[in-house]
N, C-alpha and C. Protein backbone atom coordinates (compact mmCIF):
# COMPACT_ATOMS: atom_id res chain seq x y z
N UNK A 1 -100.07 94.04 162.36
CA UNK A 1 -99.26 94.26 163.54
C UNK A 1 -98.08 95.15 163.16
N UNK A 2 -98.09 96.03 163.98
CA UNK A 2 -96.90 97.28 163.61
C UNK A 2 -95.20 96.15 164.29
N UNK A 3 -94.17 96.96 163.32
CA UNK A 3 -92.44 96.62 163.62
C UNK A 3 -92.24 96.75 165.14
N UNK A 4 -91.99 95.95 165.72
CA UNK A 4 -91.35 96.31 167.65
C UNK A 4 -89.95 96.54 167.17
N UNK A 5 -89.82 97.24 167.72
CA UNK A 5 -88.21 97.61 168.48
C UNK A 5 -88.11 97.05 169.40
N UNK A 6 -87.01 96.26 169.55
CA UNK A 6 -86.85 95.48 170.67
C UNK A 6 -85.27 95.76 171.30
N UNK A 7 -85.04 95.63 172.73
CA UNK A 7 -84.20 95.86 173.20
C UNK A 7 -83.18 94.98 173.93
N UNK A 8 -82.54 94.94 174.47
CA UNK A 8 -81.57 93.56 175.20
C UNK A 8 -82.42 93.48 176.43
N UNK A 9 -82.93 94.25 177.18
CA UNK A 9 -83.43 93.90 178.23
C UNK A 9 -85.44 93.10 177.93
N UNK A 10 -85.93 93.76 176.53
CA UNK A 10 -87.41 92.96 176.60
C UNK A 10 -86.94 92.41 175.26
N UNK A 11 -86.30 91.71 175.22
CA UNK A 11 -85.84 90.45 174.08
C UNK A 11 -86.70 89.52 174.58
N UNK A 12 -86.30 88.65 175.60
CA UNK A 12 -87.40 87.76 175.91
C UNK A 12 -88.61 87.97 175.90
N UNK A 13 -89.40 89.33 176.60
CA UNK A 13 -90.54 88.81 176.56
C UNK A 13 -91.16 89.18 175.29
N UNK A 14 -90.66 90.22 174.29
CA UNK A 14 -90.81 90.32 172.88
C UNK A 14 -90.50 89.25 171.76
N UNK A 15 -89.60 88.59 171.97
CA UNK A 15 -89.32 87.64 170.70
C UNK A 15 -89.59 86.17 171.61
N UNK A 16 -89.13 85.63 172.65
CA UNK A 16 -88.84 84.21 172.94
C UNK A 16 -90.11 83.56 173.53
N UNK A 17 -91.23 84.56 174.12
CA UNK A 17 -92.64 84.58 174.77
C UNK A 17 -93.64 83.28 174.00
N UNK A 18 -93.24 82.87 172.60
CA UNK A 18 -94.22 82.29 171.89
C UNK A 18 -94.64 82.44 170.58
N UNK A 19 -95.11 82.15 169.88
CA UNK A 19 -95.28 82.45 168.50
C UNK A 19 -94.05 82.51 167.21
N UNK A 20 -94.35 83.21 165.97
CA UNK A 20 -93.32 83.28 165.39
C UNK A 20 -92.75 84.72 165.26
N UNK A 21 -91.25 84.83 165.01
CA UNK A 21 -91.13 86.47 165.26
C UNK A 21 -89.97 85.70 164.16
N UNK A 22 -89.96 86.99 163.32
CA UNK A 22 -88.69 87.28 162.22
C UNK A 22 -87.97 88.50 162.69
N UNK A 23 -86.82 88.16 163.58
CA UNK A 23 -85.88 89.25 164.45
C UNK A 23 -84.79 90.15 163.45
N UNK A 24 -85.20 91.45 163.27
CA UNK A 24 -83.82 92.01 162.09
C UNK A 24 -82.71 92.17 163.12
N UNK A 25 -81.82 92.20 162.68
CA UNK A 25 -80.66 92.71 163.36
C UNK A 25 -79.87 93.93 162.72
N UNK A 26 -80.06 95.45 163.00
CA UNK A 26 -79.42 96.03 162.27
C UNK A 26 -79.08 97.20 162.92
N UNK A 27 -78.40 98.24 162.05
CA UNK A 27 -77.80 99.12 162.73
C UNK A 27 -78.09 100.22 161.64
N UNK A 28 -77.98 101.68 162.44
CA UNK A 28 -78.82 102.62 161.14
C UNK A 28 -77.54 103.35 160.26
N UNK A 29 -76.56 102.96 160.44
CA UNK A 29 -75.09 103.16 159.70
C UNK A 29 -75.03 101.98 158.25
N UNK A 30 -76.19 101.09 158.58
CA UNK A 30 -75.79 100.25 157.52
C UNK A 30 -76.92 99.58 156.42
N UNK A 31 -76.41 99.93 155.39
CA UNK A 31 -76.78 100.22 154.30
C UNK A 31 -77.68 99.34 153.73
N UNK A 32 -77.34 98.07 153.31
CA UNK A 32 -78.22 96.86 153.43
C UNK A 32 -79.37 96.89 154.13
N UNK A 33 -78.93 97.02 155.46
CA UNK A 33 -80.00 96.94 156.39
C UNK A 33 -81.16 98.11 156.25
N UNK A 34 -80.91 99.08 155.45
CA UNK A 34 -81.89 100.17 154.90
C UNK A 34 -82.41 99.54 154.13
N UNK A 35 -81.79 98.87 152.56
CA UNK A 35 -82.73 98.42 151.66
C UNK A 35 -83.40 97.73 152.40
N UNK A 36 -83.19 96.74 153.41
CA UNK A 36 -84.11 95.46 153.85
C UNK A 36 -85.34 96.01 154.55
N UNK A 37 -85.42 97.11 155.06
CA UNK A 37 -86.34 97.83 156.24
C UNK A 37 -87.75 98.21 155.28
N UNK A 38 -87.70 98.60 154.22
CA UNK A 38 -89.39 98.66 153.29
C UNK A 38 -89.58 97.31 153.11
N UNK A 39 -88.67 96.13 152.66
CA UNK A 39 -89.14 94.92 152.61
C UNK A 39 -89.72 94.52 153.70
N UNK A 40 -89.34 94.58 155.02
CA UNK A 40 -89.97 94.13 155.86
C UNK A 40 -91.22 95.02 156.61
N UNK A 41 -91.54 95.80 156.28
CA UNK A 41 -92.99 96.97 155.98
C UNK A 41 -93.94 96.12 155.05
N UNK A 42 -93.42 95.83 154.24
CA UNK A 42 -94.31 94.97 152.92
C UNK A 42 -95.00 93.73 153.81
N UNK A 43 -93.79 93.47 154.14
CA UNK A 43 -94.12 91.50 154.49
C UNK A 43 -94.95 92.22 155.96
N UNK A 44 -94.60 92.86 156.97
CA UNK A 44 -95.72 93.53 157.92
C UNK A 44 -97.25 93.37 157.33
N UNK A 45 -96.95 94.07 156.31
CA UNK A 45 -98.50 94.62 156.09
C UNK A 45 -98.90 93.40 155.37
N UNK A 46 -98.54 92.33 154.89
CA UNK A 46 -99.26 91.44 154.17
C UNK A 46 -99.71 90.37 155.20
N UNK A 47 -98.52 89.92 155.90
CA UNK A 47 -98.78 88.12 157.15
C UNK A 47 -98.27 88.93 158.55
N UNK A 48 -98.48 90.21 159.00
CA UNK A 48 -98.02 90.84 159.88
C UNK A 48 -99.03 90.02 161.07
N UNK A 49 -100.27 89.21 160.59
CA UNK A 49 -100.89 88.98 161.71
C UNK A 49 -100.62 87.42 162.19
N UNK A 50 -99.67 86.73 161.21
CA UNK A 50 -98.95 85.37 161.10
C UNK A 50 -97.71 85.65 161.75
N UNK A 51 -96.84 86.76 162.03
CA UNK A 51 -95.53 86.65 162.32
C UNK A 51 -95.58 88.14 162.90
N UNK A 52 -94.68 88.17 164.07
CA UNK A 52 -94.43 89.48 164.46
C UNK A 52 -92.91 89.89 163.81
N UNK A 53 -92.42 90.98 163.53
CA UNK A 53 -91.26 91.67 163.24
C UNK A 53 -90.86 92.55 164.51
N UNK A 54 -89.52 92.32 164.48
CA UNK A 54 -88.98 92.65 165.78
C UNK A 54 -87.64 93.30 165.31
N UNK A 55 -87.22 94.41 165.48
CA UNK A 55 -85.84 94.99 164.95
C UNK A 55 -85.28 95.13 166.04
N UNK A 56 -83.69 94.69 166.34
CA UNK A 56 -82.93 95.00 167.34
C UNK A 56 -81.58 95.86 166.71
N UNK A 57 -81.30 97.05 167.08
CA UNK A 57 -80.73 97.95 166.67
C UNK A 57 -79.23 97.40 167.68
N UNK A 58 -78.03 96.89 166.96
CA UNK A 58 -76.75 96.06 167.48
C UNK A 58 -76.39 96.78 168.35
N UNK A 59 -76.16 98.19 167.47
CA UNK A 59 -75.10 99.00 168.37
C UNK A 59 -76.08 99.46 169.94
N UNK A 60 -76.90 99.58 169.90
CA UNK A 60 -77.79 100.00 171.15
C UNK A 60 -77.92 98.40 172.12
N UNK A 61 -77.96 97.47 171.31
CA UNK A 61 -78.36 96.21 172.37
C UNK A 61 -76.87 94.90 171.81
N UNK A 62 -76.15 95.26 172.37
CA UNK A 62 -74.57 94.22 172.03
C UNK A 62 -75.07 92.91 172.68
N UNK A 63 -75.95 93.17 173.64
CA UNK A 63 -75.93 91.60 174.33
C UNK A 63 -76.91 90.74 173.64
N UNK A 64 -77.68 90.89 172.68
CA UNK A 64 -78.70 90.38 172.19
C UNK A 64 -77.50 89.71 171.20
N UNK A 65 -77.25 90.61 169.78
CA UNK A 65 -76.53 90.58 168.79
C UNK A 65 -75.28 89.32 169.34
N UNK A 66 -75.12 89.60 170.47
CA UNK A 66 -73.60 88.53 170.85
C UNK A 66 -74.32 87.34 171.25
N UNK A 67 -75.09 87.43 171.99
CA UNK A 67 -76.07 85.86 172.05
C UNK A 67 -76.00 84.92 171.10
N UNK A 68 -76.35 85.47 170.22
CA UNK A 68 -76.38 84.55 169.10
C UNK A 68 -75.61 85.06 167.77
N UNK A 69 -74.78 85.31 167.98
CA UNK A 69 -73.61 85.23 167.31
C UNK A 69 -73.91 86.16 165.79
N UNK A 70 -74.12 86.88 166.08
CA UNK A 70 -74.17 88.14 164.92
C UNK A 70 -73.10 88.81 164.48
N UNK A 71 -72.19 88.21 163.53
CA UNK A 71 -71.25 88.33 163.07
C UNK A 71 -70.93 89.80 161.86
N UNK A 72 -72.79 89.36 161.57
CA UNK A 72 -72.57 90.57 160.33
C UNK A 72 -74.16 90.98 160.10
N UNK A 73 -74.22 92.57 159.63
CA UNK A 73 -75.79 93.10 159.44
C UNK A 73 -75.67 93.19 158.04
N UNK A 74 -77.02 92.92 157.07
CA UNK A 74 -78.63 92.30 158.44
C UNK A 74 -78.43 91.01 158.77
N UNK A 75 -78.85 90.46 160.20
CA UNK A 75 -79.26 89.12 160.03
C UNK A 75 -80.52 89.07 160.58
N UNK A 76 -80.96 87.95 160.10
CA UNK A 76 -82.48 88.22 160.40
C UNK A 76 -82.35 87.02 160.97
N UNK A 77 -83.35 86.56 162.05
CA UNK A 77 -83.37 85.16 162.24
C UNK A 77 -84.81 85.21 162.75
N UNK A 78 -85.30 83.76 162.05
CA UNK A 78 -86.92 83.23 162.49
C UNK A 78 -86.82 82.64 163.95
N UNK A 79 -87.26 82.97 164.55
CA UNK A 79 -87.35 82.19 165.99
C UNK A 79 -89.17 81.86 166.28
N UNK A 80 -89.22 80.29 166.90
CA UNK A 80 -90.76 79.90 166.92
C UNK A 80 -90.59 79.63 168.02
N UNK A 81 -91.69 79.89 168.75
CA UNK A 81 -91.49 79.29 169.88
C UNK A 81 -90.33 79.45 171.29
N UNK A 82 -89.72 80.44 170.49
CA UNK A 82 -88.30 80.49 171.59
C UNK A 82 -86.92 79.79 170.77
N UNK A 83 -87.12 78.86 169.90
CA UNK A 83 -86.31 78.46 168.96
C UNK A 83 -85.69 79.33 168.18
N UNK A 84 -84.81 79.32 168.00
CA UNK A 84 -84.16 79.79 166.49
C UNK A 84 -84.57 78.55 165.47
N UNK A 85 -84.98 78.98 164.19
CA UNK A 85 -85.69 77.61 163.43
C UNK A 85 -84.86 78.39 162.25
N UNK A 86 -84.57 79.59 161.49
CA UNK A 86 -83.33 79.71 160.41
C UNK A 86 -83.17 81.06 160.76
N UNK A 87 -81.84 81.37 160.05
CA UNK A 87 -81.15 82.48 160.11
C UNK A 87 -80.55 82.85 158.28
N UNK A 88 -80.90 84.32 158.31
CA UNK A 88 -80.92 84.65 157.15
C UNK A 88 -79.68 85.48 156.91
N UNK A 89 -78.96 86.29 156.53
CA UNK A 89 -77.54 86.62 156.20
C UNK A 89 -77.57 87.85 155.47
N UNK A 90 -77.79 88.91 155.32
CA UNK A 90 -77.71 89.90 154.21
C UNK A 90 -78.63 90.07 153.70
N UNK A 91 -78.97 90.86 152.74
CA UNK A 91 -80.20 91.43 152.21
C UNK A 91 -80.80 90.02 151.09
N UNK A 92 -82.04 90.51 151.01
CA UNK A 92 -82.72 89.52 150.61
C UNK A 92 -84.02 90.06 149.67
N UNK A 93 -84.65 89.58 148.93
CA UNK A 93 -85.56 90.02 148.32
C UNK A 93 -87.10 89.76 148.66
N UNK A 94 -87.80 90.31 148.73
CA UNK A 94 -89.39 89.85 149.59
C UNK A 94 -89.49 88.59 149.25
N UNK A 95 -89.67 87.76 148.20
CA UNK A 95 -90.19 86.38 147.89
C UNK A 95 -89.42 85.55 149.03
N UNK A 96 -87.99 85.86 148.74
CA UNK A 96 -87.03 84.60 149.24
C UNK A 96 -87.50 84.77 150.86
N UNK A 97 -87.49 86.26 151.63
CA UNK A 97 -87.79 86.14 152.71
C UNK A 97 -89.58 85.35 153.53
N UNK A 98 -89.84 85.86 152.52
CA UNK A 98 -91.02 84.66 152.24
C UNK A 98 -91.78 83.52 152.56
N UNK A 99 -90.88 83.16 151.42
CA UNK A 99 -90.32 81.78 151.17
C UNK A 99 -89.98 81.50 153.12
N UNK A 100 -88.89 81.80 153.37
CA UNK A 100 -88.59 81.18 154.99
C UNK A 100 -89.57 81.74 155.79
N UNK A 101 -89.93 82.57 155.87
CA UNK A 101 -91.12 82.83 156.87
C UNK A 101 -92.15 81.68 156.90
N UNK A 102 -92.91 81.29 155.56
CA UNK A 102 -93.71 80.45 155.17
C UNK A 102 -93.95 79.16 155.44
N UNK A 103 -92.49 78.78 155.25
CA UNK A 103 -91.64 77.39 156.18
C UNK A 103 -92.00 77.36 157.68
N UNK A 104 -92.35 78.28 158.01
CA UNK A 104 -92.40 78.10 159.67
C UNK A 104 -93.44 78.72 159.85
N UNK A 105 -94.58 78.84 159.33
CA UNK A 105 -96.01 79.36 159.89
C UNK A 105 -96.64 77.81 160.49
């Protein structure tokens, strides 16, 4: 399953619709959030058919990012079901992201 871009207005029916989605939160000014973007290509192409990836770009969608309280990029957060089930904080290394994805298949 290819990366969605997702926007403030198809947030819901892209991430909250069902299933599991690992939501990035980032912005293309920031740096972290570059290293994290091949990691999450990797993890795509390996359980891409276990989890959808969904990138919401802050500065383009404020109302998403303020929803849930996005203080700082990247944050990534697992949402199942419409849940938020964890939220991740800064860059991360494939295993560890993983690791939490795995938790919630």
């Amino acid at each position: 399953m290819a990366i969605v871009n997702v926007t403030d207005s198809s947030f819901q029916s892209e991430v909250e619709s069902g299933g599991t989605v690992l939501v990035d939160f980032w912005a293309p000014w920031c740096g972290p959030c570059k290293m994290i973007a091949p990691v999450l290509e990797e993890i795509d192409g390996e359980i891409g058919g276990k989890v959808k990836i969904a990138k919401v770009n802050v500065d383009e969608n404020p109302e998403s990012a303020q929803r849930f309280g996005v203080m700082s990029i990247p944050t990534l957060m697992l949402v199942k079901d419409g849940q938020v089930v964890d939220k991740i904080i800064g860059f991360q290394p494939k295993e560890s992201l993983l690791s939490a994805i795995n938790k919630h298949l």
